[in-house]
C-alpha atoms as a PDB file:
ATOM      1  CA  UNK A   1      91.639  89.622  53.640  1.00  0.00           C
ATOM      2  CA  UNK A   2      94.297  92.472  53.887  1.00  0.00           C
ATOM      3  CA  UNK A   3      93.912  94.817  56.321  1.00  0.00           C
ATOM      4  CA  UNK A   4      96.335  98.388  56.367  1.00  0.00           C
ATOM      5  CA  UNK A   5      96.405 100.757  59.130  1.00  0.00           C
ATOM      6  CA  UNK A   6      98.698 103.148  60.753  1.00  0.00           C
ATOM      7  CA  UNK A   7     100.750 102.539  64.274  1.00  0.00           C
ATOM      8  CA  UNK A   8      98.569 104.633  66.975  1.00  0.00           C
ATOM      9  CA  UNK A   9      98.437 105.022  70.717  1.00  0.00           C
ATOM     10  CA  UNK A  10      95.883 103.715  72.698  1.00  0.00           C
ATOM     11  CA  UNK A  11      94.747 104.564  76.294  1.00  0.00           C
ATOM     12  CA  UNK A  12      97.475 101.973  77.297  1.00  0.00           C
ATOM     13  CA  UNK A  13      95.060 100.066  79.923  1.00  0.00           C
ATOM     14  CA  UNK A  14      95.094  96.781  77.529  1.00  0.00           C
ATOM     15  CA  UNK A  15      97.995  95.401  79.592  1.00  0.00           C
ATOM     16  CA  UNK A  16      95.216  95.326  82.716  1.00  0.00           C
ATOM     17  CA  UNK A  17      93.205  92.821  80.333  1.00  0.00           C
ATOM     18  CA  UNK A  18      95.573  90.769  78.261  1.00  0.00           C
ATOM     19  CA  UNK A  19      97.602  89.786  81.610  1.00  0.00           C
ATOM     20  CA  UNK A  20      94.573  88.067  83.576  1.00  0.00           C
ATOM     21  CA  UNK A  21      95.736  84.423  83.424  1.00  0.00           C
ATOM     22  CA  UNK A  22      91.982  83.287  82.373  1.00  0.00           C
ATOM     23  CA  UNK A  23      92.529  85.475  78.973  1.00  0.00           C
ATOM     24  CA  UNK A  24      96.552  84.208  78.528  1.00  0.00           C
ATOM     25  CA  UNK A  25      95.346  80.929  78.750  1.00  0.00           C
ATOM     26  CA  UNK A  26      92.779  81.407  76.236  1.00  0.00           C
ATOM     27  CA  UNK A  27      94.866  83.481  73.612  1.00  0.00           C
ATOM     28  CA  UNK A  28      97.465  80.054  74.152  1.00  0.00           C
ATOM     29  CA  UNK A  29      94.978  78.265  73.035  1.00  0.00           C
ATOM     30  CA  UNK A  30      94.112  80.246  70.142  1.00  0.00           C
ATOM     31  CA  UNK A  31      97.464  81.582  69.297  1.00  0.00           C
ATOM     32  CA  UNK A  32      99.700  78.501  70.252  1.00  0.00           C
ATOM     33  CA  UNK A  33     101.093  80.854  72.726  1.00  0.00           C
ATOM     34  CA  UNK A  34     101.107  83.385  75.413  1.00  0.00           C
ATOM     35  CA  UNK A  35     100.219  86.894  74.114  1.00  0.00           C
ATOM     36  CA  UNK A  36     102.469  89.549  75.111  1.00  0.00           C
ATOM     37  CA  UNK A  37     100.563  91.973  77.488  1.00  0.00           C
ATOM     38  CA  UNK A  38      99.440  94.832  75.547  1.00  0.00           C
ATOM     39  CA  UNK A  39      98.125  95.693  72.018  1.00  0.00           C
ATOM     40  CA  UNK A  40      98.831  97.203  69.249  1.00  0.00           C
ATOM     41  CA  UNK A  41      96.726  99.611  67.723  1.00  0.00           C
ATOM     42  CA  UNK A  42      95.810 100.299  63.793  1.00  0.00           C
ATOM     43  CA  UNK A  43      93.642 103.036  63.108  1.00  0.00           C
ATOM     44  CA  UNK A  44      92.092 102.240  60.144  1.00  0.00           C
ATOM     45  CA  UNK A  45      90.205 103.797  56.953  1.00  0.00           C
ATOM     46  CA  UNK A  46      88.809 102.991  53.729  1.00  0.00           C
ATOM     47  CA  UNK A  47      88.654  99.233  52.566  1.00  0.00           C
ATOM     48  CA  UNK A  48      90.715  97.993  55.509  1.00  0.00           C
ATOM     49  CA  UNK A  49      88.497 100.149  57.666  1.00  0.00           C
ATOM     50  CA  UNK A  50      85.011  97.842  55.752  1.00  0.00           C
ATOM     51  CA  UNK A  51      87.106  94.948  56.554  1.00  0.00           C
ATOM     52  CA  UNK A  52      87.496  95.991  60.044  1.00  0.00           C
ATOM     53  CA  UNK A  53      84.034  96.277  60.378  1.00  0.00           C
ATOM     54  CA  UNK A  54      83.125  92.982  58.559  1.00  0.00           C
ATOM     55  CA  UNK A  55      84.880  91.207  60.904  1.00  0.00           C
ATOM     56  CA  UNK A  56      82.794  93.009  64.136  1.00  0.00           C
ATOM     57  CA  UNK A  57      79.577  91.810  61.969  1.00  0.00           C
ATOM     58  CA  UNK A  58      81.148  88.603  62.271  1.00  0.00           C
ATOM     59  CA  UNK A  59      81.653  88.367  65.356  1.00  0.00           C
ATOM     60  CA  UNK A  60      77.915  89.315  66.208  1.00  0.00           C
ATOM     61  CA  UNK A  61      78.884  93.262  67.189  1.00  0.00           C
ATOM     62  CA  UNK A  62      76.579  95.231  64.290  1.00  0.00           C
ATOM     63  CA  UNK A  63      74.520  94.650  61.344  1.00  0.00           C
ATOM     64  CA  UNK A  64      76.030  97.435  59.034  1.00  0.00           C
ATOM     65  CA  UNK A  65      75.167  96.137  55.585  1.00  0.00           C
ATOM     66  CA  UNK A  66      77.272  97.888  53.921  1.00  0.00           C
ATOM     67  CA  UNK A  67      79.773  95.357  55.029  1.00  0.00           C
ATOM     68  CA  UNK A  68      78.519  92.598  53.747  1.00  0.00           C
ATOM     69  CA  UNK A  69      79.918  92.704  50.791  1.00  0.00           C
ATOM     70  CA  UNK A  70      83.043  92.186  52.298  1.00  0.00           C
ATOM     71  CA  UNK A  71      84.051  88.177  51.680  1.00  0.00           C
ATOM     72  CA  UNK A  72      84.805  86.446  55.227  1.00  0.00           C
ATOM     73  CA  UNK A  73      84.231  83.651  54.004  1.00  0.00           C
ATOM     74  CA  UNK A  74      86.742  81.038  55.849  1.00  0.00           C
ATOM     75  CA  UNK A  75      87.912  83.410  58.608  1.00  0.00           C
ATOM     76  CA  UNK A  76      87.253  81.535  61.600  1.00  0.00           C
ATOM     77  CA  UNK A  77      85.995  83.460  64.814  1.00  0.00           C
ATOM     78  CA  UNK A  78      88.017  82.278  67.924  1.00  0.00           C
ATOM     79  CA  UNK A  79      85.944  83.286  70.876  1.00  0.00           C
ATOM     80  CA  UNK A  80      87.688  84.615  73.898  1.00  0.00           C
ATOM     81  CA  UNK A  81      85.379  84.271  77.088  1.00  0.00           C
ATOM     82  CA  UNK A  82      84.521  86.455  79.973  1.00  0.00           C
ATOM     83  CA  UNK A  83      84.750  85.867  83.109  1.00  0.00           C
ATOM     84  CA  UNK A  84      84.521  87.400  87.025  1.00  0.00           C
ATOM     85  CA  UNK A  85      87.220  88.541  88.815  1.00  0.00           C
ATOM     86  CA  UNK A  86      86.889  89.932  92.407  1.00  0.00           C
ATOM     87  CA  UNK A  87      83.444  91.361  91.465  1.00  0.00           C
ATOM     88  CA  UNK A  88      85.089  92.878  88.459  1.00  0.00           C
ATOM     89  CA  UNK A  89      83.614  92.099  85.109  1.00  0.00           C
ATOM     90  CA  UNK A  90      86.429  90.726  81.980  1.00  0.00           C
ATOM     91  CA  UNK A  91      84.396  91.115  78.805  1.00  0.00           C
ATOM     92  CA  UNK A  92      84.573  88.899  76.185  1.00  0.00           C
ATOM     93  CA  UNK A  93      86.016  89.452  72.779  1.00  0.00           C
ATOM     94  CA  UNK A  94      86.602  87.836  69.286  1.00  0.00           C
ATOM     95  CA  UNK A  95      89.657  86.983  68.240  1.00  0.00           C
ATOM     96  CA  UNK A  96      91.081  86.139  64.249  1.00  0.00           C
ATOM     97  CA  UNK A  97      94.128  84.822  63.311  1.00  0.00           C
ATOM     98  CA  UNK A  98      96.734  86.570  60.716  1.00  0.00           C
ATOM     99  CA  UNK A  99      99.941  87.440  60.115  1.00  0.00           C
ATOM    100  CA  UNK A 100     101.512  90.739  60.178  1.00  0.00           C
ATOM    101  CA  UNK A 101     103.455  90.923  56.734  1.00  0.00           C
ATOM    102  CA  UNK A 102     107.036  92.911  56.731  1.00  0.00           C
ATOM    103  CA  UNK A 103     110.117  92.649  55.079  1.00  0.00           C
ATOM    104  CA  UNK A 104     109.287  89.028  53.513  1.00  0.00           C
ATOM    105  CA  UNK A 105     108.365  87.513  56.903  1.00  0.00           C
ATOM    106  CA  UNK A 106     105.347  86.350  58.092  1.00  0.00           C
ATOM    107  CA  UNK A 107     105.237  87.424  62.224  1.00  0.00           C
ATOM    108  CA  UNK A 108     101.646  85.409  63.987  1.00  0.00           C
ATOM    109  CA  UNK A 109      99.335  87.640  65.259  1.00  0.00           C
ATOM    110  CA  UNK A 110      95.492  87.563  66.112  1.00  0.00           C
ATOM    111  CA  UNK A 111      92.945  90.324  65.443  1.00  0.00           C
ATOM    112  CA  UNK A 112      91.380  91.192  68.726  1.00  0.00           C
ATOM    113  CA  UNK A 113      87.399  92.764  68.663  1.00  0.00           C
ATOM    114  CA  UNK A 114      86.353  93.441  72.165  1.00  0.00           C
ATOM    115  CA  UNK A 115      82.789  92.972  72.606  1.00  0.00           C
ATOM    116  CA  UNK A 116      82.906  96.250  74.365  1.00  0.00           C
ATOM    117  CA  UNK A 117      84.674  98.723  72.777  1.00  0.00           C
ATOM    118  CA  UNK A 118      84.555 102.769  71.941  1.00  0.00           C
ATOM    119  CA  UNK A 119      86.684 102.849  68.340  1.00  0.00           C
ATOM    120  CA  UNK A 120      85.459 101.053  65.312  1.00  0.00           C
ATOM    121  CA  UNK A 121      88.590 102.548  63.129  1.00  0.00           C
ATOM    122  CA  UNK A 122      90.800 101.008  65.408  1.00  0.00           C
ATOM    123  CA  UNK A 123      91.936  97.102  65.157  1.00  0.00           C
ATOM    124  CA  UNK A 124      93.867  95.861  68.099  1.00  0.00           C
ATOM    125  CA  UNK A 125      96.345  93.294  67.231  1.00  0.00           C
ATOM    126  CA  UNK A 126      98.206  90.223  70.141  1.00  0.00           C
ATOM    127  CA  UNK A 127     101.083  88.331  69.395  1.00  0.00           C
ATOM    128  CA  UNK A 128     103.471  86.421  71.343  1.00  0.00           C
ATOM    129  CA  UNK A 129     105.959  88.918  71.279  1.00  0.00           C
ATOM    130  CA  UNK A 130     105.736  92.840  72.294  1.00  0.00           C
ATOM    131  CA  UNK A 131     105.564  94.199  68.592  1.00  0.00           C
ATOM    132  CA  UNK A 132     106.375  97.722  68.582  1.00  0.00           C
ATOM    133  CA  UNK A 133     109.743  97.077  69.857  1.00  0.00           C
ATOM    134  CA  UNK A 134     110.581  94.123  67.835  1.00  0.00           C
ATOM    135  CA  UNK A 135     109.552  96.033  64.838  1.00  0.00           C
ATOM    136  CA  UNK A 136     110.943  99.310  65.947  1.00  0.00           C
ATOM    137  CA  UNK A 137     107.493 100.545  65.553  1.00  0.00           C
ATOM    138  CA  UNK A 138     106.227 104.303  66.138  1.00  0.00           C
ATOM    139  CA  UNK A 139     103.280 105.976  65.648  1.00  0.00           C
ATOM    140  CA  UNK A 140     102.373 106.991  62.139  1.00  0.00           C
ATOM    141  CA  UNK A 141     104.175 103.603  60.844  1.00  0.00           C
ATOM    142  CA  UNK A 142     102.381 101.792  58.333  1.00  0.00           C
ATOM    143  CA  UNK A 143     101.194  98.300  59.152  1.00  0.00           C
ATOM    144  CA  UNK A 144      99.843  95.168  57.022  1.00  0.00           C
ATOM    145  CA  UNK A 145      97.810  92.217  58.232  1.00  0.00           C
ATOM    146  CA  UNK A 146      96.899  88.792  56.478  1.00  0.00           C
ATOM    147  CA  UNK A 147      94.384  87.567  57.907  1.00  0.00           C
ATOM    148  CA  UNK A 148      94.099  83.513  58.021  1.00  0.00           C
ATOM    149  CA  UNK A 149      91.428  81.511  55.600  1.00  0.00           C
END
């Protein structure tokens, strides 16, 4: 599964979440590594857009059926777990794994579906390393994703 998106800005809060030491330890787990602190955002549209959306039905988010055409068949949903931090709730989230294609070179990264979360269109990609500056990335810059079968 491919998915295409564009290099956006989000609300820049994700570093709050991806630096709790109960999530790092998780995404080592799942990525073979500490994920940098921060995402980055893909708005999304068409087919990569049904993808995104296949892989929130996966994941148990929503029931659309017009993505179930879409074949996830051997994607494997990584669960990230919740937890309680000073009487602050961590949500839990989905994570995939993939591979950001560019230039010939395959860079890890996971696909990261918050259970709670305001933007469908939008996937949020972790890696081990922060990826707009080791891609010299900007908004507007086109972005592909492999994901892992």
């Amino acid at each position: 599964m491919r998915i295409v998106g564009t290099v956006s800005s989000g609300l820049g809060r994700a570093h709050v979440f991806m630096s709790q030491p109960h999530y790092q330890s998780q995404f080592k787990r799942i990525l073979g590594m500490t994920a940098w602190p921060g995402t980055l955002n893909l708005t999304v549209e068409g087919e990569s857009l049904q993808n995104q959306l296949a892989l929130r039905n996966l994941a148990g988010l929503s029931t659309d059926e017009e993505t179930n055409i879409v074949n996830v068949e051997g994607i494997e949903a990584k669960k990230v777990e919740g937890f309680m931090r000073d009487g602050v709730s961590f949500g839990a989230a989905t994570a995939y794994l993939a591979n950001i294609v560019v230039d010939g070179d395959d860079i890890p990264c996971a696909v990261l579906i918050p259970d709670l979360t305001r933007h469908v269109d939008v996937v949020e990609v972790i890696a081990g390393i922060f990826l707009r500056e080791h891609l010299d990335l900007v908004d507007g810059d086109e972005m592909e994703l492999s994901l892992k079968r």
